[in-house]
N, C-alpha and C. Protein backbone atom coordinates (compact mmCIF):
# COMPACT_ATOMS: atom_id res chain seq x y z
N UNK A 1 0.84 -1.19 0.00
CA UNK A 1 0.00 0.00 0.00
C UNK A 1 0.88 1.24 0.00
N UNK A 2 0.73 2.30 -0.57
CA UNK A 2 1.36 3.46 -0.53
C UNK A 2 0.31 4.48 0.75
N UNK A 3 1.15 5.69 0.95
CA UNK A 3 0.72 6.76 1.45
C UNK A 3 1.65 7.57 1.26
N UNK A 4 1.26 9.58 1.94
CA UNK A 4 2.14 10.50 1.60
C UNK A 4 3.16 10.11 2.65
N UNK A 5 4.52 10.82 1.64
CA UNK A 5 5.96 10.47 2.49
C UNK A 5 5.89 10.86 3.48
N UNK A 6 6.44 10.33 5.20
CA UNK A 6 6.19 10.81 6.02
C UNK A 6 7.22 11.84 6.11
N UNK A 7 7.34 12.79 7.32
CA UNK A 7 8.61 13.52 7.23
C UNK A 7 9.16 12.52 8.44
N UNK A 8 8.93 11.59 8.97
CA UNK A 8 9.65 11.49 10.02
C UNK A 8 8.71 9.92 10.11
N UNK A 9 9.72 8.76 10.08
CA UNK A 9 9.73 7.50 9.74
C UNK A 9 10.21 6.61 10.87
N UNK A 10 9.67 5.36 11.64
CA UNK A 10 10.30 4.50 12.62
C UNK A 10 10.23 3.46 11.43
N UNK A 11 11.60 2.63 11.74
CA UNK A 11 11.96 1.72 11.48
C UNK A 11 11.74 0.74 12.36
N UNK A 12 10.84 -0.08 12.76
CA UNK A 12 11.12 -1.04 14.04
C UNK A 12 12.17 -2.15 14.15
N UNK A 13 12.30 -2.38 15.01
CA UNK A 13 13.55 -2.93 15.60
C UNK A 13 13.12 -4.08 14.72
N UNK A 14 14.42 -4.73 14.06
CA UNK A 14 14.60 -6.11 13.31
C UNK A 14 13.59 -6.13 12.38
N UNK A 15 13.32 -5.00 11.55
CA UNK A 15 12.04 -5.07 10.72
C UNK A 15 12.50 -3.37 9.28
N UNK A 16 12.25 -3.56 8.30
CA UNK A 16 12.70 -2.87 7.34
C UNK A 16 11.59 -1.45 7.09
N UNK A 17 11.82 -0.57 6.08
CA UNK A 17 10.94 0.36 5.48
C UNK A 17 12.01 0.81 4.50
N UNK A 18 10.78 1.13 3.40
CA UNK A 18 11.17 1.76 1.97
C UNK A 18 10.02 2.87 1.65
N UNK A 19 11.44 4.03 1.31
CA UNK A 19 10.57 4.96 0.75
C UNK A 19 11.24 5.61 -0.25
N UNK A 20 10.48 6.75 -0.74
CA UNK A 20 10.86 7.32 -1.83
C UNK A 20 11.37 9.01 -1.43
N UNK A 21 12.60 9.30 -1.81
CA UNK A 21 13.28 10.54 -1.48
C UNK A 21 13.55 11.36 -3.20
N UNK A 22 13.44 12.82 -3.03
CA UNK A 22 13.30 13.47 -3.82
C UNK A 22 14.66 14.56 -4.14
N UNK A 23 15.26 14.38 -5.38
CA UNK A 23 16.62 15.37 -5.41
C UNK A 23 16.85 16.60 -4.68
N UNK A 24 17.65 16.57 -4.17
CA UNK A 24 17.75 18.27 -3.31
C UNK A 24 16.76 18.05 -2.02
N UNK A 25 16.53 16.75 -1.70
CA UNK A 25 16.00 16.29 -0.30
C UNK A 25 16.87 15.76 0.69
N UNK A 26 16.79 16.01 1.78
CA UNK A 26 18.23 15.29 3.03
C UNK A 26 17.41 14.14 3.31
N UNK A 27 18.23 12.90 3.84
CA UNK A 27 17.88 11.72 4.58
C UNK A 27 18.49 11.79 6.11
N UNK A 28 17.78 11.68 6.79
CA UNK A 28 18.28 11.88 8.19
C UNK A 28 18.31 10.25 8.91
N UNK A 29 19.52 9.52 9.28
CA UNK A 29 19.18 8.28 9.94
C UNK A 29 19.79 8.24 11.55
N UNK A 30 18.85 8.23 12.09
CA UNK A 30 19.03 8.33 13.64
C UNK A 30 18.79 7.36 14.30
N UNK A 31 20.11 6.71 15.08
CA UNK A 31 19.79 5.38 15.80
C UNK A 31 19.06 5.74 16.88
N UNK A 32 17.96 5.10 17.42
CA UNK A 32 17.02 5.89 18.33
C UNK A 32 17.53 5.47 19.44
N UNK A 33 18.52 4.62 19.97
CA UNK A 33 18.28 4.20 20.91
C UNK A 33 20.44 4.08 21.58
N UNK A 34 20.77 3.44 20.43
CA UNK A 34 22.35 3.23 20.08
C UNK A 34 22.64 1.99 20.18
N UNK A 35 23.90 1.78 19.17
CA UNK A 35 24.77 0.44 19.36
C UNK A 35 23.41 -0.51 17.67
N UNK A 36 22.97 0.40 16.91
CA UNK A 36 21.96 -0.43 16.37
C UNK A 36 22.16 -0.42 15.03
N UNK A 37 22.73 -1.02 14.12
CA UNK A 37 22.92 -1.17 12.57
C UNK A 37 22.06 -0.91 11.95
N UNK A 38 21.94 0.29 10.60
CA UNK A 38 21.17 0.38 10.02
C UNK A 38 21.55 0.37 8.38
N UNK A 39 20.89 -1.12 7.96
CA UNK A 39 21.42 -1.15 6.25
C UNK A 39 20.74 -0.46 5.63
N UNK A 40 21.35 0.34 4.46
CA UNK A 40 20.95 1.20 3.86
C UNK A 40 21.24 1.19 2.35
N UNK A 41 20.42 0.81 1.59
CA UNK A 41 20.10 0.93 0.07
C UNK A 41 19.37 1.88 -0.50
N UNK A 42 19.77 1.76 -1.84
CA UNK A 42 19.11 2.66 -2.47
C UNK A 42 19.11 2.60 -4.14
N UNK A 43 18.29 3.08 -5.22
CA UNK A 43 18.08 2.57 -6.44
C UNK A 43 17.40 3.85 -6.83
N UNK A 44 17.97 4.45 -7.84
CA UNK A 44 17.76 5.75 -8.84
C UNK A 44 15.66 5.22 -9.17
N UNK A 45 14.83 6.16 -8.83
CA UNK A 45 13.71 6.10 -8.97
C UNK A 45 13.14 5.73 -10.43
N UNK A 46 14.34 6.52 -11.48
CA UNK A 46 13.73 6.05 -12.70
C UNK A 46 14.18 5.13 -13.42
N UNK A 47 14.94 4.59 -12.67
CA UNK A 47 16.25 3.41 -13.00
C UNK A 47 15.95 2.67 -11.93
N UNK A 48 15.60 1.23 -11.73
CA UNK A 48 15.64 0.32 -10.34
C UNK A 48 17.15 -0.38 -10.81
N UNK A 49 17.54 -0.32 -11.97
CA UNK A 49 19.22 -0.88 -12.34
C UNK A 49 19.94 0.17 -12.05
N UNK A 50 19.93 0.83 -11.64
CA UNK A 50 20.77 1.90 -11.06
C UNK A 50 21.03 2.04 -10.02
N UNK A 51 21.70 1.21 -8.91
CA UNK A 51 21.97 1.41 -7.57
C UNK A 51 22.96 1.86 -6.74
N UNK A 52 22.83 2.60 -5.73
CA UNK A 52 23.99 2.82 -4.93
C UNK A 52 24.62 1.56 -4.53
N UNK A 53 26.39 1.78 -4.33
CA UNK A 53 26.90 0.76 -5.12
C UNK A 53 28.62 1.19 -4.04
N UNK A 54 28.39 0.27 -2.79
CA UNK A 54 29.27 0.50 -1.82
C UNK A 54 30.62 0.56 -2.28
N UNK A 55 31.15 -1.06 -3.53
CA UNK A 55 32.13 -1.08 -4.11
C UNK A 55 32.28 -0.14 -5.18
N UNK A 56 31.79 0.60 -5.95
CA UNK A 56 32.09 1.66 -7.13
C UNK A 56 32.10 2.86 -5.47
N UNK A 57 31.82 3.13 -4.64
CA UNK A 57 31.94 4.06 -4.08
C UNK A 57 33.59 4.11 -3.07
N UNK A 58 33.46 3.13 -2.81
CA UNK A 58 34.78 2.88 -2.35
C UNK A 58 36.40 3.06 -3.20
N UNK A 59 35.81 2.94 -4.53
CA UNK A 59 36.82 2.94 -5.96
C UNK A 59 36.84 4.12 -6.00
N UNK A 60 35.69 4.86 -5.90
CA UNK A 60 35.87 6.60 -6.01
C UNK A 60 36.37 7.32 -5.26
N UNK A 61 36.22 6.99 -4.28
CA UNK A 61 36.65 7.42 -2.64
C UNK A 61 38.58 7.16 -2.42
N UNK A 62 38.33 5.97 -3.06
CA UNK A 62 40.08 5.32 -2.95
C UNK A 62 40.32 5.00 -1.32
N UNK A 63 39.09 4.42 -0.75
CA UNK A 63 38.90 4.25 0.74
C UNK A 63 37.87 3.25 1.04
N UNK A 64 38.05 2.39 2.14
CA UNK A 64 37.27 1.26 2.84
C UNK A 64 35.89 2.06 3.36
N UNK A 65 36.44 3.63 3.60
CA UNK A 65 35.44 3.90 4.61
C UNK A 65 34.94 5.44 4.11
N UNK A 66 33.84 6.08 4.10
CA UNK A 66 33.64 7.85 4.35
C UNK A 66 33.45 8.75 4.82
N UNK A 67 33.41 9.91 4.59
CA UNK A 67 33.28 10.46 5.74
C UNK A 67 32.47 11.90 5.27
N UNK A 68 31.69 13.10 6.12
CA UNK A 68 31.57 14.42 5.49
C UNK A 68 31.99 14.78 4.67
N UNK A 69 31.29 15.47 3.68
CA UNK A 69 31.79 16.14 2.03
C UNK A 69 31.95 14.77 1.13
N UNK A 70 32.23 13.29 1.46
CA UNK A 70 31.95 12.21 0.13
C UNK A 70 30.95 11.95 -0.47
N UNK A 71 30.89 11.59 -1.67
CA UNK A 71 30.02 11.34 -2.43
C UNK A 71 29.77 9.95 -2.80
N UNK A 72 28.68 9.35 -2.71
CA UNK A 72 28.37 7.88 -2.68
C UNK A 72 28.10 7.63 -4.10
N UNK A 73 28.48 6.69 -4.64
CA UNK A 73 27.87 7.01 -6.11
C UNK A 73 26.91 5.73 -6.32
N UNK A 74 26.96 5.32 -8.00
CA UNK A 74 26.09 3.56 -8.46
C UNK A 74 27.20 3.18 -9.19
N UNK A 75 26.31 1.95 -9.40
CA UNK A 75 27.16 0.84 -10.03
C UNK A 75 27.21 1.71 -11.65
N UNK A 76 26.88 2.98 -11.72
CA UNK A 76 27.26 3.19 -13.23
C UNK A 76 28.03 4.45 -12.72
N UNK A 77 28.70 4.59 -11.88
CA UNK A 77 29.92 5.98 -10.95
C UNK A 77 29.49 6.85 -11.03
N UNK A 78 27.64 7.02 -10.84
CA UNK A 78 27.01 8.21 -11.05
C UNK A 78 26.93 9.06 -9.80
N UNK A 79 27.04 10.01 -9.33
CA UNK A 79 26.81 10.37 -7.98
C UNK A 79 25.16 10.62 -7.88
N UNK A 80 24.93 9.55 -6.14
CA UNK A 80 23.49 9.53 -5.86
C UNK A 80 23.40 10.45 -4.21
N UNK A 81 24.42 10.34 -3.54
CA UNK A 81 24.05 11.22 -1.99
C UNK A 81 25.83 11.57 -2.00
N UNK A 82 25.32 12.51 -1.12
CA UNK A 82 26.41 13.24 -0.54
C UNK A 82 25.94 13.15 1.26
N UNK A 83 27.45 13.20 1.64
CA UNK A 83 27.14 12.95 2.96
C UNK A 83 27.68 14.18 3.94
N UNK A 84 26.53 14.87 4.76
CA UNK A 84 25.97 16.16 5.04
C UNK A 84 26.61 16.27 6.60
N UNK A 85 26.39 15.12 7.09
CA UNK A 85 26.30 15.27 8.64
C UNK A 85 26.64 14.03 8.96
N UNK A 86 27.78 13.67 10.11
CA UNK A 86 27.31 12.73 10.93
C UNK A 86 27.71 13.23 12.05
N UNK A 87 27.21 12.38 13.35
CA UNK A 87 27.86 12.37 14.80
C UNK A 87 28.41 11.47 15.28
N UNK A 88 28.63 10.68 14.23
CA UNK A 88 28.95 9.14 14.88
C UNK A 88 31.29 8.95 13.85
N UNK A 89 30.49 9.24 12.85
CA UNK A 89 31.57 8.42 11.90
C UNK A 89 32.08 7.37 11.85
N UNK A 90 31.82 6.35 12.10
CA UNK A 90 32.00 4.81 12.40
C UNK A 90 30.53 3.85 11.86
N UNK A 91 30.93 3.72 10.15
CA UNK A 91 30.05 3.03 9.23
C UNK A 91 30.87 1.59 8.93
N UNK A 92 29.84 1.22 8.25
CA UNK A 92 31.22 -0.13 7.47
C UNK A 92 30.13 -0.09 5.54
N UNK A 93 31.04 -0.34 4.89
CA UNK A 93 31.22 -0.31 3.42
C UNK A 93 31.53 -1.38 2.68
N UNK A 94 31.42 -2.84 4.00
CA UNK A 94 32.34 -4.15 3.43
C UNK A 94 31.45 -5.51 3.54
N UNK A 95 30.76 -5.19 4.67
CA UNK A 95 30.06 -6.38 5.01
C UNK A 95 28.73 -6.96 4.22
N UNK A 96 28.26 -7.61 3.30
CA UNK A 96 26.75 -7.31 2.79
C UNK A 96 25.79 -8.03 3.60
N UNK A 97 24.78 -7.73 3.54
CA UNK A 97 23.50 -7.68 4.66
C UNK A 97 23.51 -9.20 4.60
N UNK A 98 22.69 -9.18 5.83
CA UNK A 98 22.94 -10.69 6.68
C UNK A 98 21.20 -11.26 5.85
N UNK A 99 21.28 -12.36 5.19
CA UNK A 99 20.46 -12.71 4.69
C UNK A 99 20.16 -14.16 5.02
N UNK A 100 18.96 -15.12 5.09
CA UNK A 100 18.50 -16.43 5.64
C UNK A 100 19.55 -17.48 5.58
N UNK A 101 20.86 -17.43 4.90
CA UNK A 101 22.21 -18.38 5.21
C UNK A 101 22.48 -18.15 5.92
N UNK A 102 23.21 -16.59 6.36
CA UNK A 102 24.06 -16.58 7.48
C UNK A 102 23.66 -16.81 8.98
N UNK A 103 22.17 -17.05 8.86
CA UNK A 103 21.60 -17.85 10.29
C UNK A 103 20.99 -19.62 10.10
N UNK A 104 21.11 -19.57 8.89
CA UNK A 104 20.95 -21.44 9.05
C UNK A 104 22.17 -21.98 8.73
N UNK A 105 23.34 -21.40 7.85
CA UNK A 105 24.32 -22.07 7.75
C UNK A 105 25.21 -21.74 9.06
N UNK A 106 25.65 -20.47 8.96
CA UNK A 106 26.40 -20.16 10.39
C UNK A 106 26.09 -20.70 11.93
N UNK A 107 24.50 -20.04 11.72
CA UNK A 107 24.07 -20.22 13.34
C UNK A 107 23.15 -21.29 13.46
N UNK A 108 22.54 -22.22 12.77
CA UNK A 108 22.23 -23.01 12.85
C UNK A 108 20.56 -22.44 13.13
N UNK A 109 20.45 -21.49 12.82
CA UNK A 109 18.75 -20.51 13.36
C UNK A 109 17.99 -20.38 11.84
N UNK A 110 16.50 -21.31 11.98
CA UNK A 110 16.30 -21.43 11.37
C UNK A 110 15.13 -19.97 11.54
N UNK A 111 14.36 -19.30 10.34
CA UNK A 111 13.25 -18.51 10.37
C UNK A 111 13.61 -17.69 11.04
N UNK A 112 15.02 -16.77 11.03
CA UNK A 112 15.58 -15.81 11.78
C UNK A 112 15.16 -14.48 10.70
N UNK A 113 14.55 -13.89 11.02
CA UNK A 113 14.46 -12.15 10.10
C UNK A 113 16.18 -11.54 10.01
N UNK A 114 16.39 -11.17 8.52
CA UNK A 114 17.29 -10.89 8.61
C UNK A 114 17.34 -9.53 7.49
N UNK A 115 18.43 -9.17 7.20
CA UNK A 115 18.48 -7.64 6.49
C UNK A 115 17.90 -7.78 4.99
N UNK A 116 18.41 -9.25 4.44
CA UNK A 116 17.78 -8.97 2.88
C UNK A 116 16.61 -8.65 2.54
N UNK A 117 15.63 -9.53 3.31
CA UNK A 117 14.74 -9.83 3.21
C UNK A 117 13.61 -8.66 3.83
N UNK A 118 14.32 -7.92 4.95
CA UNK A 118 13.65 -6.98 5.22
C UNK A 118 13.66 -5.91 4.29
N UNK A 119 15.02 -5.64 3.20
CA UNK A 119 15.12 -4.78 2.38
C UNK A 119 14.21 -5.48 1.18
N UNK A 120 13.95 -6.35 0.98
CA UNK A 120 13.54 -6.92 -0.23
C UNK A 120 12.19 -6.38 0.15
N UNK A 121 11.04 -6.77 0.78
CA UNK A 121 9.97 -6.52 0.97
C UNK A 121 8.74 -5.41 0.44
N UNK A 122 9.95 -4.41 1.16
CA UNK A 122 9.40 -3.17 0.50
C UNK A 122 9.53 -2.35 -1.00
N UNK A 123 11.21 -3.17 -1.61
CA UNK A 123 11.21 -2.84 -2.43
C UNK A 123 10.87 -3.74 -3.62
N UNK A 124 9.98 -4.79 -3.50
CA UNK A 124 9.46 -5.49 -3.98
C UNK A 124 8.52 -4.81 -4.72
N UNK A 125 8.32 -3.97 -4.22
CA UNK A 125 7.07 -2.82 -4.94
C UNK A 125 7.21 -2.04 -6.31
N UNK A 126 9.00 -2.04 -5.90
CA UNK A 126 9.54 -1.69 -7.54
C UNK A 126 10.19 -2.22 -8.29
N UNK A 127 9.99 -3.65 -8.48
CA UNK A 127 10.37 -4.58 -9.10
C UNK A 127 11.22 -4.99 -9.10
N UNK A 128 12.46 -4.95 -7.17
CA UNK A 128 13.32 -5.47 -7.32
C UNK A 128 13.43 -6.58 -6.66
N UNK A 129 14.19 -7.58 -7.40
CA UNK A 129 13.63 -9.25 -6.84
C UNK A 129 15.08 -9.55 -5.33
N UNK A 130 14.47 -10.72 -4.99
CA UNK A 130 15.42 -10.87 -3.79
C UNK A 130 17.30 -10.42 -4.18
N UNK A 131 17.40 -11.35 -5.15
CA UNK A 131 18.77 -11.56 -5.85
C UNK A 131 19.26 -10.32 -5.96
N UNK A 132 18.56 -9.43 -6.40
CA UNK A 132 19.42 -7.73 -6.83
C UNK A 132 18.95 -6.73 -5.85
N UNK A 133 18.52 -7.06 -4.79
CA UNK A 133 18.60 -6.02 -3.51
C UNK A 133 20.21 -6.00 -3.78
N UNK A 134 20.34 -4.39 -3.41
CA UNK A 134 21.40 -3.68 -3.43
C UNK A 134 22.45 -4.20 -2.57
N UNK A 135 24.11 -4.66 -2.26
CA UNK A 135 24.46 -4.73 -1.32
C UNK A 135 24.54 -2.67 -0.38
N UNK A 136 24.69 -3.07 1.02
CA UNK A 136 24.20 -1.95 1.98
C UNK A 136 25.48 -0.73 1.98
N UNK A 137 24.95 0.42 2.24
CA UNK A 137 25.59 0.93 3.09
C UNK A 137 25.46 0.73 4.95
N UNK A 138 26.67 -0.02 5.67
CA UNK A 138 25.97 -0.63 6.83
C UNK A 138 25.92 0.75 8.16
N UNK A 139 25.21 1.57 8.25
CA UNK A 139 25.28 2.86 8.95
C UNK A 139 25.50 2.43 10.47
N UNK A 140 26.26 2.71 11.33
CA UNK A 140 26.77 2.99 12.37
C UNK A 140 27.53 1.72 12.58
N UNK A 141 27.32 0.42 11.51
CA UNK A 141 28.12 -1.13 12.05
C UNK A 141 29.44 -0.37 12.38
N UNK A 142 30.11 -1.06 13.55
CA UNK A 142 31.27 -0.73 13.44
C UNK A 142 31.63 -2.43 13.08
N UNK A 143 32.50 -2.07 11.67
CA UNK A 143 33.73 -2.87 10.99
C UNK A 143 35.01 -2.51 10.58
N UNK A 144 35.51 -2.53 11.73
CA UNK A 144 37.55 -2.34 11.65
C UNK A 144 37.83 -2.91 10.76
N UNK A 145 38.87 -2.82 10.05
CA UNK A 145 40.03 -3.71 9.30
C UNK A 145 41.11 -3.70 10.53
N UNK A 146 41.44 -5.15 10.82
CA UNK A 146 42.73 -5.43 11.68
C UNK A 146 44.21 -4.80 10.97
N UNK A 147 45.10 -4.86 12.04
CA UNK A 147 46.46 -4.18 10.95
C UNK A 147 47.01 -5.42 10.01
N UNK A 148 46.34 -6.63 10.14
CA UNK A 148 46.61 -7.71 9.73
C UNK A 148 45.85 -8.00 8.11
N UNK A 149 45.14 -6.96 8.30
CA UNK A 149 43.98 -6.88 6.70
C UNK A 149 42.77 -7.32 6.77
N UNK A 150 42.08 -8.13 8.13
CA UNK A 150 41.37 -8.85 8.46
C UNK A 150 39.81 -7.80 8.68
N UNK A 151 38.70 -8.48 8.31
CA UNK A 151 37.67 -7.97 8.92
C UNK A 151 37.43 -8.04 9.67
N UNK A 152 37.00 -7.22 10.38
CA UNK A 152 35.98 -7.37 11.98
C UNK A 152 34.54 -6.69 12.14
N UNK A 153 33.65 -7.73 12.79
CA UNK A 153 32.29 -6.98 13.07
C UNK A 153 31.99 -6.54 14.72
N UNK A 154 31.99 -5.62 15.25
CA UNK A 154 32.08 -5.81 16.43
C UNK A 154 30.36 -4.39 16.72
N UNK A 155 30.38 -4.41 18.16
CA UNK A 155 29.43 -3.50 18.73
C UNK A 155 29.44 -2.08 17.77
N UNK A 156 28.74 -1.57 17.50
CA UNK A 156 28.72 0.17 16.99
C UNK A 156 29.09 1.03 18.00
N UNK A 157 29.61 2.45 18.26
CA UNK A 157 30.09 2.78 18.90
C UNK A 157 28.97 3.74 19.03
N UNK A 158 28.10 3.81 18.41
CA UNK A 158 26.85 5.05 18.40
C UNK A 158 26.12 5.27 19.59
N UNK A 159 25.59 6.07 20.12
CA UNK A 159 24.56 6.20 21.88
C UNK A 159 23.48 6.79 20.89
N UNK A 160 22.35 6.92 22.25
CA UNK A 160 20.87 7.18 21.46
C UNK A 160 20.92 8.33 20.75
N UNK A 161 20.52 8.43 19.49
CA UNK A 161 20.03 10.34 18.58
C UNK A 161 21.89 10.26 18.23
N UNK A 162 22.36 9.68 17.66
CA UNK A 162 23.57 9.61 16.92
C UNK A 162 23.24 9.30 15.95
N UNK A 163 23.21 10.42 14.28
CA UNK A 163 22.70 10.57 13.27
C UNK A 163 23.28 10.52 12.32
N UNK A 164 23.44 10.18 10.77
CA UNK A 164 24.10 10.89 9.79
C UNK A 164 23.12 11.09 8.65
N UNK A 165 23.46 12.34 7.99
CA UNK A 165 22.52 13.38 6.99
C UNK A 165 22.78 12.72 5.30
N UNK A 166 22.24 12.00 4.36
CA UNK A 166 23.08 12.24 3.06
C UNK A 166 21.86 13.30 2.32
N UNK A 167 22.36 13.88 1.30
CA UNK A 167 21.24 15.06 0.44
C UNK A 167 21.71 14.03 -0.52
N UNK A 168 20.18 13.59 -1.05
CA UNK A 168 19.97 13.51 -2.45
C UNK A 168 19.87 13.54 -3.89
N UNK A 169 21.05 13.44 -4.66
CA UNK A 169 21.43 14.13 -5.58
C UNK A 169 20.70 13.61 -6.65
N UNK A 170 19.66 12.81 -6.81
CA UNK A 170 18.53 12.52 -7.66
C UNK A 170 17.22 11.80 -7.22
N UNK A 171 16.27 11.80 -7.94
CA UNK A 171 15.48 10.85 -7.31
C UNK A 171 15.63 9.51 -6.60
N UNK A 172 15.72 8.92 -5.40
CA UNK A 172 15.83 7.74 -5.13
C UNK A 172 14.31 6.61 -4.15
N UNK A 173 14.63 5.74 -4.60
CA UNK A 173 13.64 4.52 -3.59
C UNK A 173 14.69 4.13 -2.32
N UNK A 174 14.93 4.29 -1.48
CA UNK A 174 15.28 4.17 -0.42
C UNK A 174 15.04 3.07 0.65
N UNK A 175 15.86 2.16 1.03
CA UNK A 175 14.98 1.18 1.92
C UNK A 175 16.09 1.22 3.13
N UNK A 176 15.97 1.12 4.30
CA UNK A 176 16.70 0.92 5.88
C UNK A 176 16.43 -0.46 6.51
N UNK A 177 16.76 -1.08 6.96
CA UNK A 177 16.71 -2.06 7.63
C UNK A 177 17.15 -2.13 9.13
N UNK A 178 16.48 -2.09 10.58
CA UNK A 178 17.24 -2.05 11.61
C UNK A 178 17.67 -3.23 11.63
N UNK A 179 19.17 -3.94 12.04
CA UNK A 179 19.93 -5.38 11.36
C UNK A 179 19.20 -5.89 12.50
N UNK A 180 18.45 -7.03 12.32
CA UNK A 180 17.71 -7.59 13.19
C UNK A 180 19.03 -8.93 14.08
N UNK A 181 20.54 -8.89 13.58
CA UNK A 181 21.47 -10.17 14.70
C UNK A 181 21.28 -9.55 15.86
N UNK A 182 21.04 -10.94 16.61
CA UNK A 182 21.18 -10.45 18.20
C UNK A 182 21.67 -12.12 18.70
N UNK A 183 22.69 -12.51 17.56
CA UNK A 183 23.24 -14.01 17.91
C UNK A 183 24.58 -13.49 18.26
N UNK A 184 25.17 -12.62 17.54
CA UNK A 184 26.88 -12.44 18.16
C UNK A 184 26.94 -11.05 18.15
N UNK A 185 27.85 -10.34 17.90
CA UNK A 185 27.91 -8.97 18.84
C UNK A 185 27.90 -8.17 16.70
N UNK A 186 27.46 -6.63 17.21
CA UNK A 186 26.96 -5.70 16.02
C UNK A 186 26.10 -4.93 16.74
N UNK A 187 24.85 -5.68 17.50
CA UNK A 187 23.97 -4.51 18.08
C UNK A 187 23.73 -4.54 19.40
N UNK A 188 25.11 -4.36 19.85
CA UNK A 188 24.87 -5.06 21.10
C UNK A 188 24.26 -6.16 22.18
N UNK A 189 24.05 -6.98 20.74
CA UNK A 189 23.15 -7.89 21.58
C UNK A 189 21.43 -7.60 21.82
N UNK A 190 21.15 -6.26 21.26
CA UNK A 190 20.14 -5.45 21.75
C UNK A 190 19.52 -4.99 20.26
N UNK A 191 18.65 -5.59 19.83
CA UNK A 191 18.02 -5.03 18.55
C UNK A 191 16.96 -3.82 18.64
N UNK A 192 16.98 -2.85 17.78
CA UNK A 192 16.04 -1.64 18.51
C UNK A 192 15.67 -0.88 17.11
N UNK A 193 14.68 0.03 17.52
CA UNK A 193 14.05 0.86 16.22
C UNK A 193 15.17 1.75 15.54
N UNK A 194 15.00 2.11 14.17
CA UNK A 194 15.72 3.34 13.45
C UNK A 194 14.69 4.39 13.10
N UNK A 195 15.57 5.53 13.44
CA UNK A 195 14.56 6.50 13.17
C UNK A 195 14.88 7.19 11.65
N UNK A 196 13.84 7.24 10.98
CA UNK A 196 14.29 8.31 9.29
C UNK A 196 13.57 9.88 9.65
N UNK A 197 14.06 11.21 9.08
CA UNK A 197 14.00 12.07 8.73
C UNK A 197 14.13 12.63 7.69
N UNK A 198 12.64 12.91 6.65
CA UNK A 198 13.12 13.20 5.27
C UNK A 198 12.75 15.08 5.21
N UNK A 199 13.33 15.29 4.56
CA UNK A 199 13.62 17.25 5.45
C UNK A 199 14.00 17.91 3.70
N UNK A 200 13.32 18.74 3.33
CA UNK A 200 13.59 19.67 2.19
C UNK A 200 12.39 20.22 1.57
N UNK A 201 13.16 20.55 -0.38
CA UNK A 201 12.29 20.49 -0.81
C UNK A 201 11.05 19.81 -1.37
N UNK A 202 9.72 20.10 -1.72
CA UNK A 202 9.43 18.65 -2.02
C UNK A 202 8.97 18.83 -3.09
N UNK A 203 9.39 17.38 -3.95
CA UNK A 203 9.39 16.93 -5.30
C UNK A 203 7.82 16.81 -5.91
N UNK A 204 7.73 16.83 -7.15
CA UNK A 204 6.12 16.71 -7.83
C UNK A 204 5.39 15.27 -7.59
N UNK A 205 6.22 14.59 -7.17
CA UNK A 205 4.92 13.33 -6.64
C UNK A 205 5.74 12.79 -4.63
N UNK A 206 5.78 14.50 -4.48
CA UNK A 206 5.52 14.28 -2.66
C UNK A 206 4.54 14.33 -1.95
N UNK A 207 3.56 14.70 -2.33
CA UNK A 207 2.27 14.55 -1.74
C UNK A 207 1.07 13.99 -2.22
N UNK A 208 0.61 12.73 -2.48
CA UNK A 208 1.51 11.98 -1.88
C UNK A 208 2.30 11.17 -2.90
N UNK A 209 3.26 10.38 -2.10
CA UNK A 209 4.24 10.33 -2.48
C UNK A 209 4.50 8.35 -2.32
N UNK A 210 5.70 7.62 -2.70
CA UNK A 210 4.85 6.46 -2.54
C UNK A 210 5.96 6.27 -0.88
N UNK A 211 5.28 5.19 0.03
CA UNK A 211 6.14 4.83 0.98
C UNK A 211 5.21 3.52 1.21
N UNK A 212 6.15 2.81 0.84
CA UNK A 212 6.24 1.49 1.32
C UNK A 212 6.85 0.91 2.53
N UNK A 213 5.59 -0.20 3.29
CA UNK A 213 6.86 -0.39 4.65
C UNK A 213 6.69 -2.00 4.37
N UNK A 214 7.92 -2.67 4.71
CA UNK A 214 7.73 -3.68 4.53
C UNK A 214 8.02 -4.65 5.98
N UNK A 215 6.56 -5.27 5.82
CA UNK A 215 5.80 -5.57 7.09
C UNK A 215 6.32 -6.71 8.07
């Protein structure tokens, strides 16, 4: 079902939402609570093959990681957000969302909610199938690289209302996921709501506008 975009969006804890953001619009993602992963995709509105695209952003960047003033681009090195604000600075750019293997093969947990699937849901609406959900931007995960080259997933370092801003540099479908693990450490053990803030001008199909939540 659609309705008008909200300006101000809960994500519930271990559970996804997709919406639609408008060029020259900010995205505001606020861990409501802290210590809480929030995956973050996204796909050019008039293009669903057009996605923000962690590895072409990282190639642009010439960096694992970003920070204020970078530009996120797609898999075609287009620039889609710029990043406005944070309070946190401690993202990860490496890990892709935890999807129904990594809890029946890893953890042996069967019918565990996990990030793909929460991202898939909503954006199911615009014809994107499980397989080509976007890999994430993972917002507040904290993932070190060891001095050894090694990955690490450990707790986020974020406390409650620790935010980061990107502005919109074209139309996008937008989906968040609060990372629903609470088997080994990322969210402290503690899975909890994300909060969205969509803040600007507004575009010719913002009112209304489509927002999908996926349930």
């Amino acid at each position: 079902m659609s309705d008008a975009l909200p300006r101000r969006l809960r994500v519930p804890a271990g559970h996804g939402r997709t919406f639609v953001v408008k060029a020259g619009q900010t995205v505001k993602v606020v861990d409501a609570e802290g210590q809480q992963a929030a995956d973050f995709v996204a796909v050019r509105e008039d293009d669903v093959h057009e996605k923000l695209s962690p590895v072409h952003t990282r190639r642009a960047l010439k960096s694992l990681f970003f920070q204020v003033g970078d530009t996120l681009v797609s898999n075609h090195g287009r620039p889609m957000l710029r990043v406005l604000a944070d309070t946190v600075g401690v993202h990860d750019a490496n890990v892709p969302a935890c999807d129904d293997t990594r809890f029946t093969v890893d953890f042996n947990v069967e019918g565990h909610r996990n990030c793909v699937a929460n991202l898939h849901e909503g954006m199911a609406f615009y014809g994107i199938a499980p397989d080509t959900v976007p890999d994430p931007f993972n917002l507040f995960q904290n993932g070190p690289v060891t001095p050894d080259g090694r990955m690490r997933v450990t707790d986020p370092t974020s406390v409650a209302g620790d935010h980061i801003t990107l502005l919109a540099l074209c139309d996008l479908v937008c989906a968040v996921s609060a990372c629903p693990q609470d088997i080994i450490p990322g969210n402290g053990l503690r899975v909890t709501p994300i909060d969205i803030e969509v803040a600007g001008p507004a575009g010719p199909a913002d009112a209304p506008s489509a927002s999908r939540q996926a349930l």
